[in-house]
Protein backbone atom coordinates (compact mmCIF):
# COMPACT_ATOMS: atom_id res chain seq x y z
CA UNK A 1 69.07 90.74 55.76
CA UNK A 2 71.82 88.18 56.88
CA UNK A 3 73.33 89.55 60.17
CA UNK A 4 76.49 88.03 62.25
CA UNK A 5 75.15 89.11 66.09
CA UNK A 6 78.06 89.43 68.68
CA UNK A 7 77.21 87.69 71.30
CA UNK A 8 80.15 88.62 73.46
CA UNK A 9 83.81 89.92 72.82
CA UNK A 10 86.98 90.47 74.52
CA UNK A 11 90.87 92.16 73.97
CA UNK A 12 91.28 93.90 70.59
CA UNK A 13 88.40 92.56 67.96
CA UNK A 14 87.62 95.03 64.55
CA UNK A 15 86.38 94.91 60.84
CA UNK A 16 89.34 94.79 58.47
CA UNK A 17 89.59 94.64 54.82
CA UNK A 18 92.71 95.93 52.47
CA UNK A 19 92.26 99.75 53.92
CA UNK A 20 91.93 102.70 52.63
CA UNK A 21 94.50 103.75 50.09
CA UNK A 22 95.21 107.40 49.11
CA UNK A 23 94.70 109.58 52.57
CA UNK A 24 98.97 110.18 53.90
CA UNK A 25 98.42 113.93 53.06
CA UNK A 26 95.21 113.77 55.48
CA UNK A 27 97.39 112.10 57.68
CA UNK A 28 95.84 108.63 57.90
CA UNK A 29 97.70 105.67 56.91
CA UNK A 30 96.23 102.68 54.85
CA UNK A 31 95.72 100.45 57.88
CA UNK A 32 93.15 97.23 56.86
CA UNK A 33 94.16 94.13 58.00
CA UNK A 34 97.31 93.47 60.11
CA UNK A 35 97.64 89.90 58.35
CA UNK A 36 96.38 90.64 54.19
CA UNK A 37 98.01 86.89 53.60
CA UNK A 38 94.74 85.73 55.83
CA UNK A 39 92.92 87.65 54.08
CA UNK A 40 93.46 86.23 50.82
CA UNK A 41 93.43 82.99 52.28
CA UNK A 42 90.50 83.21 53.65
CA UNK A 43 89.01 84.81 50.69
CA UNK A 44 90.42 81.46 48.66
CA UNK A 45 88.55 78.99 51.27
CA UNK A 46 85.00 81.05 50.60
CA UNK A 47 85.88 81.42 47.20
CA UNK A 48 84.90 85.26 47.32
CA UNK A 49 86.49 88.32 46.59
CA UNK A 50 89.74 89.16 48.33
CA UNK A 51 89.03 92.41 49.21
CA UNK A 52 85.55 91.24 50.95
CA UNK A 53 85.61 92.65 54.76
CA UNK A 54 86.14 89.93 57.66
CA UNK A 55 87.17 90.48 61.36
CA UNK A 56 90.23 90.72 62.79
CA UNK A 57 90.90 89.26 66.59
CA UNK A 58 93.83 90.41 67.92
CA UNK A 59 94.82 87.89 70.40
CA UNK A 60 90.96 88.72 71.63
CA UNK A 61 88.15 86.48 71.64
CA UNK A 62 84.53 86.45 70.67
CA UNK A 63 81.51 84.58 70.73
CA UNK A 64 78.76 85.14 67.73
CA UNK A 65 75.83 83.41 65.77
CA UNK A 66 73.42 83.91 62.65
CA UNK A 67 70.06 83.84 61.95
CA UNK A 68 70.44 81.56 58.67
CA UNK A 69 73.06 79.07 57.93
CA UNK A 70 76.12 80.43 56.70
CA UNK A 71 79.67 79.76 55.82
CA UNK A 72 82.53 80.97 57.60
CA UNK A 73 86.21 80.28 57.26
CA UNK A 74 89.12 80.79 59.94
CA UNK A 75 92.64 82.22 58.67
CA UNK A 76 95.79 83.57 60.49
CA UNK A 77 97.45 82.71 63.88
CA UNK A 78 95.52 79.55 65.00
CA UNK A 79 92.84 80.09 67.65
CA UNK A 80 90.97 77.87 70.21
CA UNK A 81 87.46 77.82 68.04
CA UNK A 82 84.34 75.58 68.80
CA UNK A 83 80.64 75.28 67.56
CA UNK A 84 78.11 74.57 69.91
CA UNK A 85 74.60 73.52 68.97
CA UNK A 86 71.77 71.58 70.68
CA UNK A 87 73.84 71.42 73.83
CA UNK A 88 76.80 69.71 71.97
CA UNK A 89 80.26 71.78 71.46
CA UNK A 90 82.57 70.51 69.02
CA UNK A 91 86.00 71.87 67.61
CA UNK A 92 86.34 73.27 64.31
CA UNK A 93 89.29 73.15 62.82
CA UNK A 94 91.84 75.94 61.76
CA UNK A 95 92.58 77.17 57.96
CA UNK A 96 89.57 75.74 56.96
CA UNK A 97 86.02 76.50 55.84
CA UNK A 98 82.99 75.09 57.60
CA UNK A 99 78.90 76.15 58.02
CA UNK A 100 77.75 77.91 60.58
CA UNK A 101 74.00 77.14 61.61
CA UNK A 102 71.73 78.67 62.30
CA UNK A 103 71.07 79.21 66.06
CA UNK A 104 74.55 77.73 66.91
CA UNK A 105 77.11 79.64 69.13
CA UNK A 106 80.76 80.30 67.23
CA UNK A 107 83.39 80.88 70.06
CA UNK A 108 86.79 82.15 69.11
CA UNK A 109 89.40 82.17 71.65
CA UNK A 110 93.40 83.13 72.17
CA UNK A 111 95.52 80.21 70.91
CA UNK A 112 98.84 79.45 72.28
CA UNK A 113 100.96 81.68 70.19
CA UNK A 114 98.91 84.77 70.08
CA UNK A 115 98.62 86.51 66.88
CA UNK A 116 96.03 87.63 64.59
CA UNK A 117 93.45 85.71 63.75
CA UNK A 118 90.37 85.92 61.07
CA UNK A 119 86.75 85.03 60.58
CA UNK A 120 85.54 84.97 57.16
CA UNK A 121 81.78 85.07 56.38
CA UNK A 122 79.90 84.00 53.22
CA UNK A 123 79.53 87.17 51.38
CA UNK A 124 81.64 89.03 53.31
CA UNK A 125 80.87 91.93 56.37
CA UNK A 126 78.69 94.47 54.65
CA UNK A 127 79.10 97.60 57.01
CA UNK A 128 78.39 101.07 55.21
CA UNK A 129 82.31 102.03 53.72
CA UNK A 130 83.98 104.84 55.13
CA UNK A 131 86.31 106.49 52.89
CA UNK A 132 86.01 103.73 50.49
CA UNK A 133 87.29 101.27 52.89
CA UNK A 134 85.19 98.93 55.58
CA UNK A 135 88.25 98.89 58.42
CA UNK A 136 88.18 100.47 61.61
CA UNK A 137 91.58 102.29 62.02
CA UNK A 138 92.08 102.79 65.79
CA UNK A 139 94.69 105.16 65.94
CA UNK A 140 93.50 107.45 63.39
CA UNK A 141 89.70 106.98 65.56
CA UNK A 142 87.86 105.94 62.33
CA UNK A 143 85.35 103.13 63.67
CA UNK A 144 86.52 101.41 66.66
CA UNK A 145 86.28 97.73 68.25
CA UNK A 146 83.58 95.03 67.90
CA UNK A 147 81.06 95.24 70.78
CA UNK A 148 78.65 92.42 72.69
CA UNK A 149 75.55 93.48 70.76
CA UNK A 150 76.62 94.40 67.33
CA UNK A 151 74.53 93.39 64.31
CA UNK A 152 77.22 93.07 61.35
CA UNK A 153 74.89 92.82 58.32
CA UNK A 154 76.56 90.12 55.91
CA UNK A 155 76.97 90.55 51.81
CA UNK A 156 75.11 87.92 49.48
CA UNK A 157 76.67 85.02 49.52
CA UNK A 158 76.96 83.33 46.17
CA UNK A 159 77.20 79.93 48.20
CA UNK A 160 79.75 76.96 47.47
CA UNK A 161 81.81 74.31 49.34
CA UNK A 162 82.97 74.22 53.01
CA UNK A 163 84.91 71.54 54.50
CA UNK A 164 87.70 72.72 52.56
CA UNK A 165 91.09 72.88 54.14
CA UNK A 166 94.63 75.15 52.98
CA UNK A 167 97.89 75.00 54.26
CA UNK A 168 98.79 78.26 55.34
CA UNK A 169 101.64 80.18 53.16
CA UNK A 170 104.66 80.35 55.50
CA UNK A 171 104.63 83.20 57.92
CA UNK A 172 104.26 82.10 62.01
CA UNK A 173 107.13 81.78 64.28
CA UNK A 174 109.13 84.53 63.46
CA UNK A 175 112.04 84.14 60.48
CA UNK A 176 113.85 86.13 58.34
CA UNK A 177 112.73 89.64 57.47
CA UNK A 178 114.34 91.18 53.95
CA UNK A 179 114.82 95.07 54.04
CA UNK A 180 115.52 97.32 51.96
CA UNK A 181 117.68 100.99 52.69
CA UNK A 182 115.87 103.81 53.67
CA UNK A 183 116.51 107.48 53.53
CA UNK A 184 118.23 107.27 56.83
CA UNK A 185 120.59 103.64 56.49
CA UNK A 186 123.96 105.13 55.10
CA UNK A 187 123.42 107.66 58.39
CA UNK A 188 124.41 104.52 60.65
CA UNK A 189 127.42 103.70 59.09
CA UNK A 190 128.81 100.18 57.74
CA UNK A 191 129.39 98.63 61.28
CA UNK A 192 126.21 99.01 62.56
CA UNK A 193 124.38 97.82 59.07
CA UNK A 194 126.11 95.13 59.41
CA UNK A 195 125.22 94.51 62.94
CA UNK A 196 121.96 94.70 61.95
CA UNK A 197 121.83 91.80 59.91
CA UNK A 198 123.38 89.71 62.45
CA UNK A 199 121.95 90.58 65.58
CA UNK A 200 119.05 87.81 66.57
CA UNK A 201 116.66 90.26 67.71
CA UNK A 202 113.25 88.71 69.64
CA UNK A 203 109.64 89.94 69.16
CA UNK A 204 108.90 92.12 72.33
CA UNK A 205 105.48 92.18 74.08
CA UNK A 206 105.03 95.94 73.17
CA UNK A 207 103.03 95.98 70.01
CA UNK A 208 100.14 96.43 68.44
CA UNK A 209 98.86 97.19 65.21
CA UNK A 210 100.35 100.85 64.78
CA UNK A 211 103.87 99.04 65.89
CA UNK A 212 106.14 96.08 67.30
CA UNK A 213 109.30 96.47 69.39
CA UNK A 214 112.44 94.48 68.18
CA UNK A 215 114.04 93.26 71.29
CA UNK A 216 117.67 93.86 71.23
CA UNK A 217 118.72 90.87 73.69
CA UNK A 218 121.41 92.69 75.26
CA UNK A 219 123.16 93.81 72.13
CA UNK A 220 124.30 97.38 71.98
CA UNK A 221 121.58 100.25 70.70
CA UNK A 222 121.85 101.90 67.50
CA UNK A 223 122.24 105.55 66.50
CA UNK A 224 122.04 107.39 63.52
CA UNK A 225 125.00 110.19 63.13
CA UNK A 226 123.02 113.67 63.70
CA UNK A 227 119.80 111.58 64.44
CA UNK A 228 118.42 114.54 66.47
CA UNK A 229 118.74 117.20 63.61
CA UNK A 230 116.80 114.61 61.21
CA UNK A 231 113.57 116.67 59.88
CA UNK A 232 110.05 114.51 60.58
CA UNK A 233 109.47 113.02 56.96
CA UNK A 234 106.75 110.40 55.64
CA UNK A 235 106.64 107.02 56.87
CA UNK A 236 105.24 103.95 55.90
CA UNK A 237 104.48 100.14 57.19
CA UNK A 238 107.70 98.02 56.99
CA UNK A 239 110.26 101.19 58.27
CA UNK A 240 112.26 100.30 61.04
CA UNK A 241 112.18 103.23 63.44
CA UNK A 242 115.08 103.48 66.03
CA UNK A 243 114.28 105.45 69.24
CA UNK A 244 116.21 107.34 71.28
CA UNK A 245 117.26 104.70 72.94
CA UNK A 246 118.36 102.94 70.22
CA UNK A 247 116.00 100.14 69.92
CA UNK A 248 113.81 99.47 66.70
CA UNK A 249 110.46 99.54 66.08
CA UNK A 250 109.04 98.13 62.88
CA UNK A 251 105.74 100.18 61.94
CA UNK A 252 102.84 98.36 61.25
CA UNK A 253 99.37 98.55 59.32
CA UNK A 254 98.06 101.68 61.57
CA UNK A 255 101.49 103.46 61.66
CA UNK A 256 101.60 107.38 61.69
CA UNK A 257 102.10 109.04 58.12
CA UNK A 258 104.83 111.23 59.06
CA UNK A 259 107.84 110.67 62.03
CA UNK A 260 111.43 112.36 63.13
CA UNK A 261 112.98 109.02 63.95
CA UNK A 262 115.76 108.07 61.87
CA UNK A 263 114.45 104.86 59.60
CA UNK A 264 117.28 102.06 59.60
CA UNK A 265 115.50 100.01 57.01
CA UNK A 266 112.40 99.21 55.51
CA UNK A 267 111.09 95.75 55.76
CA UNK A 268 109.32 94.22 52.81
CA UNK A 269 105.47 94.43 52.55
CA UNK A 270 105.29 90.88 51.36
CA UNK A 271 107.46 90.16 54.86
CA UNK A 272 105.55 92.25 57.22
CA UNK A 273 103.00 89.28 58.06
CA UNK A 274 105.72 87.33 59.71
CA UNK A 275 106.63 90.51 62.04
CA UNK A 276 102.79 90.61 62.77
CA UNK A 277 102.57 86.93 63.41
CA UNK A 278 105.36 86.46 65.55
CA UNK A 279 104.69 85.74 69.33
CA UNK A 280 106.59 87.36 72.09
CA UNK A 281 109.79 85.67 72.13
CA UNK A 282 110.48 84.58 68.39
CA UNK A 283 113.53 85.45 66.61
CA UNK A 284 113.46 87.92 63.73
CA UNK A 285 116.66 88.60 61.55
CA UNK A 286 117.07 91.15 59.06
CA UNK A 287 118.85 90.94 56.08
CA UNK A 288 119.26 93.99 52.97
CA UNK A 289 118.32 93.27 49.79
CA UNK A 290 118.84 95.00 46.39
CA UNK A 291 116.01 96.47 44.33
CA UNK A 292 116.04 93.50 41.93
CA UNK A 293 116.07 90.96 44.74
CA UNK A 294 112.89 92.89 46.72
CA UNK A 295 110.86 93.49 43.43
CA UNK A 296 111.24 89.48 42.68
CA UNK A 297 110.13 88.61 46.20
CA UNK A 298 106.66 90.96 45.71
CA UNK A 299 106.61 89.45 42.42
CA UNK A 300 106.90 85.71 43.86
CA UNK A 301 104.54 86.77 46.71
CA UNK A 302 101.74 87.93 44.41
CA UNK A 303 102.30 84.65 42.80
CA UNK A 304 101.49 82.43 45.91
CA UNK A 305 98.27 84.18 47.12
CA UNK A 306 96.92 84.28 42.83
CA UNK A 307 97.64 80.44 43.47
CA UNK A 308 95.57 79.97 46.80
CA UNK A 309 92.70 78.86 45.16
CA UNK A 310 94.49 75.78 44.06
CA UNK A 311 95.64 74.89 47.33
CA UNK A 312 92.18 73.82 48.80
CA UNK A 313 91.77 70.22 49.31
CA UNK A 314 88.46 68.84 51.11
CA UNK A 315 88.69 67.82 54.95
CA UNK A 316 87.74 64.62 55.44
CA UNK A 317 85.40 64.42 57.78
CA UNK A 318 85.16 62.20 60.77
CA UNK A 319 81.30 60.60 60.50
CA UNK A 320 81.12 60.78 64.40
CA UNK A 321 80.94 64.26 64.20
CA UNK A 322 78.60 64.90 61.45
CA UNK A 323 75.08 65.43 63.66
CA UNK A 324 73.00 65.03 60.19
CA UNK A 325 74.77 61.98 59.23
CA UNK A 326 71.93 60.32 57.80
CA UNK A 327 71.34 63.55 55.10
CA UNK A 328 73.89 62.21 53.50
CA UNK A 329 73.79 59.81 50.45
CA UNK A 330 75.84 57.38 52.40
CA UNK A 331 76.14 54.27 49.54
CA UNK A 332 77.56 56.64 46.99
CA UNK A 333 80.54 55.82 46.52
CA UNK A 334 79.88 52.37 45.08
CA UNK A 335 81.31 51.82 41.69
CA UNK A 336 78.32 51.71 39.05
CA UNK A 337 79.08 48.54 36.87
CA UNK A 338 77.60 50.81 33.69
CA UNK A 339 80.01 53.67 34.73
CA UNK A 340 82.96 52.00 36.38
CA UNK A 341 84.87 55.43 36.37
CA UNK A 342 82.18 56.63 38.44
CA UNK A 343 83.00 57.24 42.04
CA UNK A 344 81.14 59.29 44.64
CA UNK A 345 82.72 61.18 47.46
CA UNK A 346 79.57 61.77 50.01
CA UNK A 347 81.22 63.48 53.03
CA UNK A 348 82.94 66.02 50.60
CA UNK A 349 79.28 67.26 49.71
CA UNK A 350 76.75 68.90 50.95
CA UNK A 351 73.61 67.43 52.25
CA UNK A 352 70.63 67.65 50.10
């Protein structure tokens, strides 16, 4: 059996695939992966399922290796990742595919920005399914983090490319959020909707993946009229809770089903990877939608990640790097007089 052995781990690190649909009435929400757009993407780069299990780093770090030589890919908020075999580390680049060998140490670190980031494996992690779903959903204690010494068996890997690079669909830095009304919006009244969508609100430090904390910059709190008589009522990911002190919190993958807060909008799931993305700091704006407008952005949005696939291009590789250089057919290439149309590309391939 193909295993992925952590070697060591740090911060927040856990299996996540698309969740577990179809358990609010038991009181756990879907949960799965913070990020699905990495998902897919990585998915697209492996050329696998995109439902196929990977794990999630939450501005953690870890350090792993496998048995057999195996292909990996690395989606979602950029991390510090390098490959070190034979004594030798390299770097390996971000949104791309690339093999991991056998014996060689993978080391995934915090970038920069933060975020959630994503290691893909060939085949995919192939934990027993809990509830028809692979994720570990911390706040609702089903699984839990990624520990030094875990053996993650892998699926089988059908095999294919690596070297293969995608530009990441637009989500980092923070941006515009569309909403939609909720149950609760006409209770705050046309003034303070329409602060809403102007207010520049920043992406506080507080959250995780049950929640973030819009920071209101000094702008004045909201309230809902008769916000403390509101009766606790479902929830979902995307609604934009408003305390009692009148800050909001958007609700994320791990979010409780049901919640007494007053809901001033609900952000759209096709959006929620930017709030997830966003470092401490960025700006988010919201801005309401109608239903027409939000069911062409999910339709749009469905659209990009069907055309991921398409997006790959191969990395070309710098020859310096490549320690098996001469496994290569290294005169391809050459135009064959018979075949003049004929043209090899050797560092797309793999060796032989």
């Amino acid at each position: 059996m193909r295993v992925l052995e952590i070697r060591s781990v740090a911060g927040t690190v856990t299996v996540q695939d698309a969740g577990r649909p179809g358990f609010l009435a038991q009181g756990l929400s879907r949960g799965g992966a913070a990020d699905p757009v990495a998902l897919a993407e990585g998915a697209a780069l492996l050329r696998q399922p995109a439902g196929s299990a990977a794990i999630e780093l939450m501005s953690g770090a870890l350090t792993a290796g496998v048995g057999q030589p195996t292909r990996i890919a690395l989606t979602g908020a950029p991390m510090r990742a390098t490959l070190t075999e034979g004594g030798e580390t390299r770097p390996l680049a971000w949104h791309a595919s690339h093999l991991l060998p056998a014996g060689a140490e993978l080391s995934l670190k915090p970038g920069p920005e933060g975020g959630f980031g994503y290691l893909h494996l060939g085949g995919g992690i192939a934990t027993p399914p809990v509830m028809g779903s692979r994720s570990a959903h911390l706040a609702g204690g089903v699984g839990g983090p990624l520990r030094a010494g875990d053996r993650l068996p892998l699926g089988v890997d059908k095999g294919g490319e690596v070297d293969l690079l995608l530009d990441p669909l637009p989500r980092f830095g923070g941006g515009r959020l569309r909403a939609v009304e909720s149950l609760q919006t006409r209770l705050y009244g046309a003034e303070q909707i329409e602060r809403l969508q102007r207010t520049p609100f920043r992406r506080d430090s507080h959250g995780n993946r049950m929640g973030v904390r819009l920071d209101l910059g000094g702008a004045e709190p909201f309230a809902a009229e008769g916000g403390l008589s509101i009766v606790s009522e479902i929830v979902q990911p995307g609604d934009i809770q408003v305390t009692g002190d009148g800050t909001p919190f958007v609700l994320m993958s791990e979010c409780q089903t049901t919640g007494g807060y007053p809901r001033i909008a609900t952000i759209l799931p096709c959006d929620l990877p930017i709030v997830a993305q966003a470092a401490p700091g960025a700006e988010l704006t919201i801005r309401l939608v109608d239903r027409e407008t939000a069911l062409q952005a999910l339709r749009d949005a469905a659209r990009a990640l069907a055309d991921l696939p398409r997006r790959l291009r191969p990395r070309v590789r710098d020859a310096g790097q490549i320690a098996d250089l001469l496994a290569y057919n290294l005169v391809g290439g050459v135009v064959d007089a018979a075949r003049p149309d004929h043209i090899e590309h050797p560092l797309h391939e793999d060796p032989p």
